[in-house]
Protein backbone atom coordinates (compact mmCIF):
# COMPACT_ATOMS: atom_id res chain seq x y z
CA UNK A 1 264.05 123.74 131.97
CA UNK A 2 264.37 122.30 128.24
CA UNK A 3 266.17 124.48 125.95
CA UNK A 4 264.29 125.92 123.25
CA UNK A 5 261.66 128.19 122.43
CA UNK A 6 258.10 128.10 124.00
CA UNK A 7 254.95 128.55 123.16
CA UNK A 8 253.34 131.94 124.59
CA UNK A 9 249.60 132.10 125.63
CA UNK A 10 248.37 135.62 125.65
CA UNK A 11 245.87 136.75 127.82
CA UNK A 12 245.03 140.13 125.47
CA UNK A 13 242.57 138.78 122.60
CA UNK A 14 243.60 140.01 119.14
CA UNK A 15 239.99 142.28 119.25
CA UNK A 16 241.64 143.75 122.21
CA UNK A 17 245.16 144.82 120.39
CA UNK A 18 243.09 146.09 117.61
CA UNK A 19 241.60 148.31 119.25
CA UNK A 20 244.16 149.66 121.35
CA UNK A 21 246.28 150.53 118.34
CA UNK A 22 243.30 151.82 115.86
CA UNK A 23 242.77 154.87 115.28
CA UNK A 24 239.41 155.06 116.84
CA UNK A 25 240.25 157.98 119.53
CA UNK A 26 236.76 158.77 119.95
CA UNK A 27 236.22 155.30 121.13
CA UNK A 28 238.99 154.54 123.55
CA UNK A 29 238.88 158.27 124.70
CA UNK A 30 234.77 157.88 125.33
CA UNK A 31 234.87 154.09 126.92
CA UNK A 32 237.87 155.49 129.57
CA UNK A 33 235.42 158.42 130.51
CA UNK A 34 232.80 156.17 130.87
CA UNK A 35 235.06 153.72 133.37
CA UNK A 36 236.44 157.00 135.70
CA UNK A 37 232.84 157.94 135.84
CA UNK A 38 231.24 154.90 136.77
CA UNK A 39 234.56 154.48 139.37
CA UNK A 40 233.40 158.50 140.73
CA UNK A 41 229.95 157.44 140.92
CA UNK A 42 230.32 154.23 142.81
CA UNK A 43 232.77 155.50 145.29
CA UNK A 44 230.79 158.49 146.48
CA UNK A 45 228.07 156.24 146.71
CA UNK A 46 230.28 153.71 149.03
CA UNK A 47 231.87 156.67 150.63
CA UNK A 48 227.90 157.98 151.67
CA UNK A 49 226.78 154.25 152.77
CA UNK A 50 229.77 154.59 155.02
CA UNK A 51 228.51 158.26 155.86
CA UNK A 52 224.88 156.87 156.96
CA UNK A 53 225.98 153.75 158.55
CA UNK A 54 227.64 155.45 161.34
CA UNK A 55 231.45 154.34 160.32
CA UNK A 56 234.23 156.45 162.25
CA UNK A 57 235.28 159.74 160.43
CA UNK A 58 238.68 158.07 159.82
CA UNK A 59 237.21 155.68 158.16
CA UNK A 60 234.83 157.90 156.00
CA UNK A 61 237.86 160.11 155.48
CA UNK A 62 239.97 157.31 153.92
CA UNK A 63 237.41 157.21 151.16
CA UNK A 64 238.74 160.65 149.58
CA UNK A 65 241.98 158.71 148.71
CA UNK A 66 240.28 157.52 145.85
CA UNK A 67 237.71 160.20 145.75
CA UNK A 68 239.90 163.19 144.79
CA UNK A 69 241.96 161.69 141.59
CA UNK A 70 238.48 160.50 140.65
CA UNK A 71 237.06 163.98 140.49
CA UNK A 72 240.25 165.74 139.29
CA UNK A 73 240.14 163.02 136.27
CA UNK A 74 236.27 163.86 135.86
CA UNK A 75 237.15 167.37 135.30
CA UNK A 76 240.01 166.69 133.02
CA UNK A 77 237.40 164.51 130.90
CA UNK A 78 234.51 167.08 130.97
CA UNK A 79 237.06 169.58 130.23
CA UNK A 80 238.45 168.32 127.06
CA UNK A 81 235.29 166.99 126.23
CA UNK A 82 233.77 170.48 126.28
CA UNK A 83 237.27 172.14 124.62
CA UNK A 84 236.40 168.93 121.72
CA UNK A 85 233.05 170.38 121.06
CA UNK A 86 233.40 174.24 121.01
CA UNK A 87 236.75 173.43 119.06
């Protein structure tokens, strides 16, 4: 290896760092909600296909391994959410 210093490529856009560190909390707070409900959404609906398509219970079972933190985070986002508005 060449001594020296190197250039470093960054894979994080500068829009990216921006808004990370703004102070836009309404923003990054609403897009996150978005993304764990989407993630709740999907996976009940992949954890019902498995349901109807006749998979094994242990196999429909596995599915609340991503299930529960899901709806435990959904609760924690409605929750502030609703604490945000009466507040």
């Amino acid at each position: 290896m060449p001594p020296g210093p190197f250039p470093v490529t960054s894979t994080v856009s500068p829009i990216t760092i921006a808004a990370l560190f703004s102070n836009v909390y309404d923003a990054i707070s609403a897009s996150i909600g978005i993304i764990a409900i989407l993630l709740l959404v999907f996976t009940l609906i992949g954890k019902e296909l498995a349901r109807t398509h006749g998979s094994p219970t242990r196999e429909v079972g596995a599915w609340d391994v991503a299930v529960v933190p899901l709806v435990l985070s959904a609760g924690v986002i409605f929750g502030l959410r609703l604490l945000e508005l009466l507040g």
